[in-house]
Protein backbone atom coordinates (compact mmCIF):
# COMPACT_ATOMS: atom_id res chain seq x y z
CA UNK A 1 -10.24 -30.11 -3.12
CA UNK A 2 -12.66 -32.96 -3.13
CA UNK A 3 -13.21 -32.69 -6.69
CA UNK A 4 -8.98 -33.14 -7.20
CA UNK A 5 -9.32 -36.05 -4.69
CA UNK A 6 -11.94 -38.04 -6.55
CA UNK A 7 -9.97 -37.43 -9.93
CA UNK A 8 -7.03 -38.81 -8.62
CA UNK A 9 -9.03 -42.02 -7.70
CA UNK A 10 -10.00 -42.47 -11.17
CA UNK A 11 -6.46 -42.28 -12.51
CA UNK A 12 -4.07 -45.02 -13.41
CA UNK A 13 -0.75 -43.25 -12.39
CA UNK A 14 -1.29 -40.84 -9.24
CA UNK A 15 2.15 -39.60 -8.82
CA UNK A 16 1.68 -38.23 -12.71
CA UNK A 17 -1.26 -36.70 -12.09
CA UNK A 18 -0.40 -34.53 -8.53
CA UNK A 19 2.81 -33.70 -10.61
CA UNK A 20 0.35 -32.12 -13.72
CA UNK A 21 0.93 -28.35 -14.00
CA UNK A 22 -2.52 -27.46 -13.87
CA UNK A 23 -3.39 -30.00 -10.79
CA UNK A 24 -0.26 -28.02 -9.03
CA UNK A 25 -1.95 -24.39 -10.07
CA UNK A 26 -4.98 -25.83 -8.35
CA UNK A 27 -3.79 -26.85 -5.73
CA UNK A 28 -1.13 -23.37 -5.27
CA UNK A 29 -4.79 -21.77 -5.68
CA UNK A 30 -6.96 -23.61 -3.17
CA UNK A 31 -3.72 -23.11 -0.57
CA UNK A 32 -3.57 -19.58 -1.38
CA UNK A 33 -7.39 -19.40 -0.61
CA UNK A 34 -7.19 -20.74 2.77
CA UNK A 35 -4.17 -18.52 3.69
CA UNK A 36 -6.17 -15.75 2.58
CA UNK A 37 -9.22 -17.11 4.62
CA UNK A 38 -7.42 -17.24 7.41
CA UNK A 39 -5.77 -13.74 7.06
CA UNK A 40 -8.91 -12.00 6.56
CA UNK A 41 -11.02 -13.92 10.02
CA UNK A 42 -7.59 -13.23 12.10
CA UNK A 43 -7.31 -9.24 11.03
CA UNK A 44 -11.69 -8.93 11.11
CA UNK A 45 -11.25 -10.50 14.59
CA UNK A 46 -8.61 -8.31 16.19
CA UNK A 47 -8.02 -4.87 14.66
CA UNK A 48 -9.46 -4.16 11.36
CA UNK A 49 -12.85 -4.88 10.98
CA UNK A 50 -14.78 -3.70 7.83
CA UNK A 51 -10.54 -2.54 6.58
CA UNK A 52 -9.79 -5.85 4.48
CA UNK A 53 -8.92 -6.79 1.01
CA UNK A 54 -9.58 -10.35 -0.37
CA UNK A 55 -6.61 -10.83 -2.30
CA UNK A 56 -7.65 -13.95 -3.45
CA UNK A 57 -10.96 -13.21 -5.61
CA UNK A 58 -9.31 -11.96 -8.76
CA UNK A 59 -7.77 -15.11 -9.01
CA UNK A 60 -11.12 -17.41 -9.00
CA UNK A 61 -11.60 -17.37 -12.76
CA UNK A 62 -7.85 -19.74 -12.49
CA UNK A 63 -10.53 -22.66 -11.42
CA UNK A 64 -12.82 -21.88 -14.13
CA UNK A 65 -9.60 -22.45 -16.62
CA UNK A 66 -7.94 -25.17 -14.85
CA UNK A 67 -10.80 -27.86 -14.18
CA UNK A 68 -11.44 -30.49 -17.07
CA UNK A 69 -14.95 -29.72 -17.57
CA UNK A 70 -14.70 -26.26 -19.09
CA UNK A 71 -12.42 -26.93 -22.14
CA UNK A 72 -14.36 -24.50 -24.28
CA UNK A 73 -13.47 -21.89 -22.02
CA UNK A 74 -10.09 -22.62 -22.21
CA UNK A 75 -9.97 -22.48 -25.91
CA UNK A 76 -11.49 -19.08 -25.72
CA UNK A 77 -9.11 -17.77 -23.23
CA UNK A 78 -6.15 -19.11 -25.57
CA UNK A 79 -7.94 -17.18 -28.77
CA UNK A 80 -8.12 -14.33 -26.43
CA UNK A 81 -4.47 -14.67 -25.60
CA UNK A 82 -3.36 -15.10 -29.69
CA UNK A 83 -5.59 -11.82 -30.42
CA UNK A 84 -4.42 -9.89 -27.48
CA UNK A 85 -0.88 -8.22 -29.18
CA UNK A 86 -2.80 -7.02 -31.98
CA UNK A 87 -4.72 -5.49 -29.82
CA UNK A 88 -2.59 -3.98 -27.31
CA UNK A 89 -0.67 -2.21 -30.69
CA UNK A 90 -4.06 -0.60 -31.08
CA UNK A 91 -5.24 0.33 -27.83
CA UNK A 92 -1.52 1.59 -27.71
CA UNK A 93 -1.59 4.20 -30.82
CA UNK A 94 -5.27 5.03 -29.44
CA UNK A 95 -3.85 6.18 -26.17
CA UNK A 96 -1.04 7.70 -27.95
CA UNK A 97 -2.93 9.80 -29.90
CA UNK A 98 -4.81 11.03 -27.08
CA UNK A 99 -2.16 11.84 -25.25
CA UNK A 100 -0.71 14.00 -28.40
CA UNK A 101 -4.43 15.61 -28.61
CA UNK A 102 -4.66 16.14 -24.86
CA UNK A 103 -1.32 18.30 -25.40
CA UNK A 104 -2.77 20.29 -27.93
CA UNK A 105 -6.09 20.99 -26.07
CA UNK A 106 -4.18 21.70 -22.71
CA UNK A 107 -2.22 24.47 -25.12
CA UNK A 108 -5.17 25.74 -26.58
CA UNK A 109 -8.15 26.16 -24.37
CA UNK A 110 -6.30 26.35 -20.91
CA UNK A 111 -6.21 30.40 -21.30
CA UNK A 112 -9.98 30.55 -22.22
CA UNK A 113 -11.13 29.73 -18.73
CA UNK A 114 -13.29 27.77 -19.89
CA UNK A 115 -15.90 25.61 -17.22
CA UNK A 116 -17.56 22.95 -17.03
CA UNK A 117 -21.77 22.57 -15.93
CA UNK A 118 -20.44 22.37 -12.27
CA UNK A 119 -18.38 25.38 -12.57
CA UNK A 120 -15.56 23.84 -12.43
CA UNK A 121 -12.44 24.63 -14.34
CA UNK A 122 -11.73 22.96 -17.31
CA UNK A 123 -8.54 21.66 -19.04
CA UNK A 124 -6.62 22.63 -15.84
CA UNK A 125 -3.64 20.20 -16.77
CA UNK A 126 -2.75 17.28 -18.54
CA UNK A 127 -4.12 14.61 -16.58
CA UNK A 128 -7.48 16.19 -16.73
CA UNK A 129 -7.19 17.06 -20.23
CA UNK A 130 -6.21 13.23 -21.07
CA UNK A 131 -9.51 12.01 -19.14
CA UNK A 132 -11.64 14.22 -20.43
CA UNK A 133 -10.84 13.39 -24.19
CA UNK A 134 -10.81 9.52 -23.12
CA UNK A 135 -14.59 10.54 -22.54
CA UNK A 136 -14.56 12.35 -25.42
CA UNK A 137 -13.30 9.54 -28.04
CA UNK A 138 -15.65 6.92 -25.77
CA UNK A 139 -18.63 9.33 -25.87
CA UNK A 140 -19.88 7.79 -22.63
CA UNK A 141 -20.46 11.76 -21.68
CA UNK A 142 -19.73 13.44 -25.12
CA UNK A 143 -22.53 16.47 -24.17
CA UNK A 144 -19.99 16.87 -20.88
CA UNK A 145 -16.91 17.53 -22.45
CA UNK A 146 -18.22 19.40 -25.98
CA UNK A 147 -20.56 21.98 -24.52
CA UNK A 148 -17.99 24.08 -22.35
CA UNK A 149 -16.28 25.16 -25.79
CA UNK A 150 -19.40 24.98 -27.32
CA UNK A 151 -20.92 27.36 -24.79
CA UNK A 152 -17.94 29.90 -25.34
CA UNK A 153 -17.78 30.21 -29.26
């Protein structure tokens, strides 16, 4: 807030500048922070303590973007934004495909009874067969998911 104050100081036409869509998102922001502020020591001091949610965090990075000073973060949030459809067609036939896979696991290897190190069941249904090839195709725990039907052959 004092940082907006002292800007508008240095600049010839104030009304112009308060009226700037990203001055406005700042200030929205810094209003929406002190709502929030207020929310969360009202609700900690009566009924809820330790049971909150700060809404407002996820939306700190809009100062980052907004303030003069980090233009080069800007740009790269705008090269994000131009790369970001290409993307999402990707991420979208990935997911696709593992969905199509997950069917054709599910079908296959739900009969087997197969387990997994826990002794739980594996492939129950198609949620858990999605995740588990997600993990697969990631191979953040590759040995987790390949050794129950390894184990059985």
């Amino acid at each position: 807030a004092f940082r907006l104050y002292h800007e508008s100081l240095l600049v010839v036409n104030r009304r112009r500048y308060w009226l700037d869509r990203k001055v406005m998102v700042i200030v929205v922001m810094i209003g929406l922070t002190l709502l929030d502020m207020l929310i969360f020591i009202i609700v900690e001091n009566t009924c809820c303590a330790g049971r909150t949610i700060r809404i407002t965090r996820a939306l700190r990075p809009i100062f980052v973007i907004n303030f003069s000073g980090f233009r080069q973060i800007r740009k790269a949030f705008r090269n994000i934004r131009k790369t970001l459809p290409d993307v999402l067609t990707v991420l979208i036939l990935v997911f696709l495909m593992i969905a199509m896979f997950s069917l054709l696991a599910l079908e296959m290897l739900k009969h087997r009874g197969l387990t997994d190190f826990k002794g739980r069941p594996f492939f129950r249904n198609y949620g858990d067969a999605f995740f588990h090839l997600y993990v697969l195709m990631t191979s953040a725990n590759n040995p987790d998911v390949m050794m129950p039907a390894y184990d059985d052959n």
